[in-house]
C-alpha atoms as a PDB file:
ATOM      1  CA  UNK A   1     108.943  76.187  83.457  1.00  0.00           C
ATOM      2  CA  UNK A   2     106.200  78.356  82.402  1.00  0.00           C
ATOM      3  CA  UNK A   3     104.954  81.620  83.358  1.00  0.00           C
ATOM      4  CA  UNK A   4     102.011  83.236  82.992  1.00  0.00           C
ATOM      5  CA  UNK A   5     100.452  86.326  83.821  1.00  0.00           C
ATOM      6  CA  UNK A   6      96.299  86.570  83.373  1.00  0.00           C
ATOM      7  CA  UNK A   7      96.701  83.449  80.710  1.00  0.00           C
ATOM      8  CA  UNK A   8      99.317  84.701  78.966  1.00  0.00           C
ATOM      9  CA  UNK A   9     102.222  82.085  78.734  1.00  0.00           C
ATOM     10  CA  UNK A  10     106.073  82.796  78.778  1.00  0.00           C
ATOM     11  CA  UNK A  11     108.347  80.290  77.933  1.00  0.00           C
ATOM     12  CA  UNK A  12     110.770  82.447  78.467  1.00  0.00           C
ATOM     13  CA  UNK A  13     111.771  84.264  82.125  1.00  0.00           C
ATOM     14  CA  UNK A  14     113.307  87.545  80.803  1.00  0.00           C
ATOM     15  CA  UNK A  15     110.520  88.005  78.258  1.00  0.00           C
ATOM     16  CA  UNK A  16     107.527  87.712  81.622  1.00  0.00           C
ATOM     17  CA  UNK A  17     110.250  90.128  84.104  1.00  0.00           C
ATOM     18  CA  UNK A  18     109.618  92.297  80.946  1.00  0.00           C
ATOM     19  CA  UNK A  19     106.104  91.852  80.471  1.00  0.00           C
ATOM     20  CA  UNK A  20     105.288  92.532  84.661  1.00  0.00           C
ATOM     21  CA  UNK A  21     108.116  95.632  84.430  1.00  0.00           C
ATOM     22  CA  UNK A  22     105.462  97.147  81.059  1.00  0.00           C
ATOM     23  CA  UNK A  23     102.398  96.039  83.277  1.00  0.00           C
ATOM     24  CA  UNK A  24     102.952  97.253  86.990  1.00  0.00           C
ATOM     25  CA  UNK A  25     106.339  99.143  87.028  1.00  0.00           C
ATOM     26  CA  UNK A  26     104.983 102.837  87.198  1.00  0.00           C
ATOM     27  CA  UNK A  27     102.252 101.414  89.707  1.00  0.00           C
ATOM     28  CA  UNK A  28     104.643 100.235  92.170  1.00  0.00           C
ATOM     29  CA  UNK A  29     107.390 103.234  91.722  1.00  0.00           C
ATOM     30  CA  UNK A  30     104.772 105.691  92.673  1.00  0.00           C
ATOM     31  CA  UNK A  31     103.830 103.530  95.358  1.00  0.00           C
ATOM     32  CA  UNK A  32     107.279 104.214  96.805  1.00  0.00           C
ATOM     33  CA  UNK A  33     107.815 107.557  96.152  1.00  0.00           C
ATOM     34  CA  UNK A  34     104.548 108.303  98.540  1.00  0.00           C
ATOM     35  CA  UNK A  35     105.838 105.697 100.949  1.00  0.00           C
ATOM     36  CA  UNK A  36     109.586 107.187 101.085  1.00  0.00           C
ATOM     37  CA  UNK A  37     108.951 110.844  99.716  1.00  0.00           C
ATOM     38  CA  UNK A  38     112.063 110.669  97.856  1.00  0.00           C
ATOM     39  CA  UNK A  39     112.852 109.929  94.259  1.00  0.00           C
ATOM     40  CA  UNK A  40     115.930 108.911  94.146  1.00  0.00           C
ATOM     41  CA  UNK A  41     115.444 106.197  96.844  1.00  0.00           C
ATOM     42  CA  UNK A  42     112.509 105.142  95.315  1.00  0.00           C
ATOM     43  CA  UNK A  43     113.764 104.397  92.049  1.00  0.00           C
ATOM     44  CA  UNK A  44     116.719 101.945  93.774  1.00  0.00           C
ATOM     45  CA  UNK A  45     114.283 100.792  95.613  1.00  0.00           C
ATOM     46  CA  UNK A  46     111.892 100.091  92.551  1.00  0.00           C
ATOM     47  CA  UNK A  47     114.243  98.505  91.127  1.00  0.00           C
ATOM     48  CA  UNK A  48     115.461  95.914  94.281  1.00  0.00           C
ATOM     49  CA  UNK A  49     111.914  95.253  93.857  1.00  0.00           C
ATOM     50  CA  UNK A  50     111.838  93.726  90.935  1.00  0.00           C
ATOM     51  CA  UNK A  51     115.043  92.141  91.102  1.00  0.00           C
ATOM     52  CA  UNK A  52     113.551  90.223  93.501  1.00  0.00           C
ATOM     53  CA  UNK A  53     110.719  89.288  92.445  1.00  0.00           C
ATOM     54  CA  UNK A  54     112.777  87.981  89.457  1.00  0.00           C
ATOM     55  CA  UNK A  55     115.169  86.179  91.958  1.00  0.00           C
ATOM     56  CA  UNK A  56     111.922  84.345  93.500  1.00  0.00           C
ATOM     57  CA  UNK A  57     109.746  83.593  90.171  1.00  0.00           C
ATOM     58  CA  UNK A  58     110.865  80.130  90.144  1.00  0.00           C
ATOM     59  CA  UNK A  59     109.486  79.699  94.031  1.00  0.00           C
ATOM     60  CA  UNK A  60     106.268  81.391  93.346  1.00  0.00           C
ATOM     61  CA  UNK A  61     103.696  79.216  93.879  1.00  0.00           C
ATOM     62  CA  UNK A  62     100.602  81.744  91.820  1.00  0.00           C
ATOM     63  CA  UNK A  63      98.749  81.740  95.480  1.00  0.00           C
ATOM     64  CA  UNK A  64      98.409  85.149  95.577  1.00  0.00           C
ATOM     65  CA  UNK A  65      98.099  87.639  92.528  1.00  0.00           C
ATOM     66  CA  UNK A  66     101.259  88.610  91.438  1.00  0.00           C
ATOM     67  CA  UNK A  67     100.489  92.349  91.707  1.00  0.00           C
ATOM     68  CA  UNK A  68     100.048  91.408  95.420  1.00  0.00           C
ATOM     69  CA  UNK A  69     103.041  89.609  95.688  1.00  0.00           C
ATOM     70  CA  UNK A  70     105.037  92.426  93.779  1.00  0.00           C
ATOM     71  CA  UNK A  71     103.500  94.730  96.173  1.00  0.00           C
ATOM     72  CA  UNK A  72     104.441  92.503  99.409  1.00  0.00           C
ATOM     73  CA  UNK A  73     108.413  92.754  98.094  1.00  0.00           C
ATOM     74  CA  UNK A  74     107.840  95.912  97.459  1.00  0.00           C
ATOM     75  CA  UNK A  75     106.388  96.460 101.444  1.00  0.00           C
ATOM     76  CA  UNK A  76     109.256  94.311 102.590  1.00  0.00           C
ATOM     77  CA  UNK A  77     112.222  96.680 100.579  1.00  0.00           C
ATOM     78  CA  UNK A  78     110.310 100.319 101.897  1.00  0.00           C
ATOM     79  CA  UNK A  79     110.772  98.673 105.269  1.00  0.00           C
ATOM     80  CA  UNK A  80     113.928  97.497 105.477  1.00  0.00           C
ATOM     81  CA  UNK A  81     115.266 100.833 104.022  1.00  0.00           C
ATOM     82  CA  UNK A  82     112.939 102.950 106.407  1.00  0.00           C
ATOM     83  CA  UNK A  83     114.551 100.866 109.174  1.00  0.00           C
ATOM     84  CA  UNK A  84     118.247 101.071 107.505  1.00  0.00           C
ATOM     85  CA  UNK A  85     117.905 105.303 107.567  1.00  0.00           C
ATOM     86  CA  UNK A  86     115.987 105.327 111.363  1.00  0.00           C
ATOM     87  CA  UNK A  87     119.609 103.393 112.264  1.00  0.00           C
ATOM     88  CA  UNK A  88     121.560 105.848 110.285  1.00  0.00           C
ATOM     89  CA  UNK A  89     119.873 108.855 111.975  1.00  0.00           C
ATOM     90  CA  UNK A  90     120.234 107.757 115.659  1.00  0.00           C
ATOM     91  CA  UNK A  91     123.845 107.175 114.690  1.00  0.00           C
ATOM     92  CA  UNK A  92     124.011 110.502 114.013  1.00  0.00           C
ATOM     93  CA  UNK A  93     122.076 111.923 116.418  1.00  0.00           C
ATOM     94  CA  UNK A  94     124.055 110.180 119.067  1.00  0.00           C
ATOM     95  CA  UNK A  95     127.509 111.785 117.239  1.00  0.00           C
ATOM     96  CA  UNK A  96     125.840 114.797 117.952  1.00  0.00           C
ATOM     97  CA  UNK A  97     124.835 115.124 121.908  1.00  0.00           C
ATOM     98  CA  UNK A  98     123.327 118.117 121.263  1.00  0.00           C
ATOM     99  CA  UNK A  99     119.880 117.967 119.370  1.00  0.00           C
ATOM    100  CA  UNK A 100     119.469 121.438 119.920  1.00  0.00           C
ATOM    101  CA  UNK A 101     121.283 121.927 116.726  1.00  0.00           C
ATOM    102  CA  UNK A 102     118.605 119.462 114.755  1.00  0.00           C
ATOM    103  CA  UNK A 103     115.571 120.838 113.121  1.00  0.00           C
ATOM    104  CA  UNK A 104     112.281 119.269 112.919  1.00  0.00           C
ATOM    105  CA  UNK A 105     109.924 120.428 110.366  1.00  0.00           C
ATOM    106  CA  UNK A 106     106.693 121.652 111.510  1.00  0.00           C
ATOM    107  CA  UNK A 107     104.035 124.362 110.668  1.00  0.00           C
ATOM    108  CA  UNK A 108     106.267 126.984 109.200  1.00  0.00           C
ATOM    109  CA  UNK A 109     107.440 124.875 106.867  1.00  0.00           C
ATOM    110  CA  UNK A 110     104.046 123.934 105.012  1.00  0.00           C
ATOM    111  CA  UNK A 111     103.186 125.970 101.872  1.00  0.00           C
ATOM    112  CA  UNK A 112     100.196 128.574 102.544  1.00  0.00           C
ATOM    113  CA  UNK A 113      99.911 128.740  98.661  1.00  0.00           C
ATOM    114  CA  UNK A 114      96.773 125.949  98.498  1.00  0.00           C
ATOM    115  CA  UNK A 115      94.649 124.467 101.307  1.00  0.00           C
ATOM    116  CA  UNK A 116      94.996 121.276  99.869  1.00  0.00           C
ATOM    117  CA  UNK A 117      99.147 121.371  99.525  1.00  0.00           C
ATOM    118  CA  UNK A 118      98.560 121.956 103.496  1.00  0.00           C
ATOM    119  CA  UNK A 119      96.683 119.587 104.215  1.00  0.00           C
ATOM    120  CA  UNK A 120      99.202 116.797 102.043  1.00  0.00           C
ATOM    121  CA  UNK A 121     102.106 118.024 103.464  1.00  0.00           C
ATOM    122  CA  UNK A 122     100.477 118.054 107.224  1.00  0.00           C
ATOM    123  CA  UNK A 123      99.894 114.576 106.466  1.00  0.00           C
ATOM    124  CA  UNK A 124     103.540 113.443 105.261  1.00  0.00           C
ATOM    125  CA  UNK A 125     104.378 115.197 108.124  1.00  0.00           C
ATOM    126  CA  UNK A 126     102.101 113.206 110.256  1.00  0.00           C
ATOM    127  CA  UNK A 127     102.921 110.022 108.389  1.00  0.00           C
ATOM    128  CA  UNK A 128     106.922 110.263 109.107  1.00  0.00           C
ATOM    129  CA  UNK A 129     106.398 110.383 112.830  1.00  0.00           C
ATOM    130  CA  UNK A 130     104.786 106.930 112.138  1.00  0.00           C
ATOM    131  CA  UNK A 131     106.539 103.640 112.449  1.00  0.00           C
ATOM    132  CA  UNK A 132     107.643 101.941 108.308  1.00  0.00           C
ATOM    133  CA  UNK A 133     104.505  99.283 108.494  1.00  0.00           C
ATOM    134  CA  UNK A 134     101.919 101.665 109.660  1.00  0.00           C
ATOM    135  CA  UNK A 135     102.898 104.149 107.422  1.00  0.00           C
ATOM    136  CA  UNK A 136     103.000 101.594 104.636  1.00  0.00           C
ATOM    137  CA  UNK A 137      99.524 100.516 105.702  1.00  0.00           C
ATOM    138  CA  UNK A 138      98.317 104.363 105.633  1.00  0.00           C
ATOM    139  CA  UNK A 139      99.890 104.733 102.605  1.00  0.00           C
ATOM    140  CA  UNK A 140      98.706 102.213 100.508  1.00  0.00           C
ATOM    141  CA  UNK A 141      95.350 102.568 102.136  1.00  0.00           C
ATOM    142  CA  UNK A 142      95.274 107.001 101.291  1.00  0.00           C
ATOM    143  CA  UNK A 143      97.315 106.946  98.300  1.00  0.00           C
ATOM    144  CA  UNK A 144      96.858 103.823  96.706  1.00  0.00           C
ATOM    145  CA  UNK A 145      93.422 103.267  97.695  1.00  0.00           C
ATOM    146  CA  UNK A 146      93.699  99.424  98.559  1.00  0.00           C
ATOM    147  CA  UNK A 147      91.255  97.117 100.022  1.00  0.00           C
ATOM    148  CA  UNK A 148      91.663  95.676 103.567  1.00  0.00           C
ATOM    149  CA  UNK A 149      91.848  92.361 102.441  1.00  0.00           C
ATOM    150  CA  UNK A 150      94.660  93.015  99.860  1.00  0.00           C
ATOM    151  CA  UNK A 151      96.170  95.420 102.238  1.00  0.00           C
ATOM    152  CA  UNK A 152      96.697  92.137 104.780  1.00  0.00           C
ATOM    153  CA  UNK A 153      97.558  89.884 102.021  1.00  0.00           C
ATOM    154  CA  UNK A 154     100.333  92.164 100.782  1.00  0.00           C
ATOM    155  CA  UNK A 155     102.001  92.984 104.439  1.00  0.00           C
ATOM    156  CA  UNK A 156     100.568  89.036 105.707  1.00  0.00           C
ATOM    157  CA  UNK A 157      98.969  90.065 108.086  1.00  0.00           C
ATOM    158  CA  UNK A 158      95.515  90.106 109.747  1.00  0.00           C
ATOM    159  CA  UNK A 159      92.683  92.011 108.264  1.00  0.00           C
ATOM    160  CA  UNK A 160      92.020  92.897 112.000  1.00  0.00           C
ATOM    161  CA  UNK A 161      95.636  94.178 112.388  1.00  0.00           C
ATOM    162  CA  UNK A 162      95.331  96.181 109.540  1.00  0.00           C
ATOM    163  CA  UNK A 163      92.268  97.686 110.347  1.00  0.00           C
ATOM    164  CA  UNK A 164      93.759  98.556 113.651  1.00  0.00           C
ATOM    165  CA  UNK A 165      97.250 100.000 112.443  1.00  0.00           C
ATOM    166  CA  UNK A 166      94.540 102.369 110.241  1.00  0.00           C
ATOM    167  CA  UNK A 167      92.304 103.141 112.736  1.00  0.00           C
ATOM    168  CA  UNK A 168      95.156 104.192 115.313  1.00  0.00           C
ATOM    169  CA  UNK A 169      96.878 105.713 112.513  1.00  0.00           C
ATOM    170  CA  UNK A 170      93.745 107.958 111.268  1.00  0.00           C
ATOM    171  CA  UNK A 171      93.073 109.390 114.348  1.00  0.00           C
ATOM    172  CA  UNK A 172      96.240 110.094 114.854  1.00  0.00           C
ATOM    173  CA  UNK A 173      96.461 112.068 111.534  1.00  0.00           C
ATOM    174  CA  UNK A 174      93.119 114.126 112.486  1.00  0.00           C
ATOM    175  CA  UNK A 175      94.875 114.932 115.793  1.00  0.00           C
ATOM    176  CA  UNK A 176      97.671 116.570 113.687  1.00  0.00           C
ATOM    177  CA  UNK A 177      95.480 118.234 111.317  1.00  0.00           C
ATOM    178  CA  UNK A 178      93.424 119.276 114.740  1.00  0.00           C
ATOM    179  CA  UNK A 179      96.747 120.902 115.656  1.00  0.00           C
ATOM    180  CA  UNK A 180      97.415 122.549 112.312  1.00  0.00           C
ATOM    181  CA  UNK A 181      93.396 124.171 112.639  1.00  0.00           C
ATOM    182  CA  UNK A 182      91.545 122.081 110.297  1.00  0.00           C
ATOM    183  CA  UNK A 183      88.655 120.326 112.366  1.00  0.00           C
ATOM    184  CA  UNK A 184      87.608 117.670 110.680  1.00  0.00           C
ATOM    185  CA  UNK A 185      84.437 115.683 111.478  1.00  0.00           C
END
């Protein structure tokens, strides 16, 4: 089997995991970190990405770019671990019957050093309270800067779904920055 990437040919498998690892690793780790805020995690989770998308070359089909389908595994892995640590919290939130004892960020804990640190951190803060596939959407929209279109091709969904995770999720952000004192227009 052959594999190519923009008409570049690989005989061999290892040789194109290599070539896409050189070509879109760094893209898609700092995808994660911004999705999952932690480094660590990101990097596993990086790398499950990949391994993946290894395991599957030999059922991809070329139907979709294979940034975007590097990006959908890659969507598919944030969620499944966003969902794996929401069950590990409520298990122990329910050990603890008391959630007097648990802290929840807020205002104090933002820096007051730069406006524009703020205003990032207000919106990870904002973005945590948010469900793993409209934060992913928000995310890649914000901080990667994608298009609608590839936005819905990566998660497979609608573009009208996307545009109404965003739309829901935006003015949910502005509410929050509202709340921190920066009316924005």
């Amino acid at each position: 089997m052959k594999y190519v990437d923009n008409d570049i040919n690989f005989e061999n498998k290892d040789q194109f995991l290599e070539h896409i690892i050189d070509k879109y690793y760094g893209e898609v780790l700092m995808f994660i970190i911004k999705s999952v805020r932690d480094s660590a995690d990101a990097e596993d989770l990086a790398q499950e990405t990949f391994f993946s998308f290894y395991d599957s070359l030999d059922r991809f089909r070329y139907e979709a770019s294979i940034k975007n389908y590097i990006y959908r595994i890659a969507v598919n892995k944030i969620i499944n671990h966003e969902n794996k640590k929401k069950r590990e919290k409520n298990k122990i939130i329910s050990f603890f019957t008391s959630r007097k004892n648990m802290e929840i960020h807020g205002k104090n804990d933002l820096s007051n050093s730069l406006e524009k640190k703020e205003l990032r951190d207000i919106i990870k803060i904002s973005l945590d309270k948010f469900p793993p596939k409209q934060r992913v959407i928000l995310s890649m929209r914000l901080f990667r800067d994608l298009k609608i279109r590839e936005i819905a091709e990566i998660i497979q969904t609608s573009e009208g779904n996307v545009k109404a995770q965003l739309s829901t999720g935006l003015k949910k952000i502005q509410e929050a920055l509202k709340e921190y004192g920066y009316g924005l227009q």
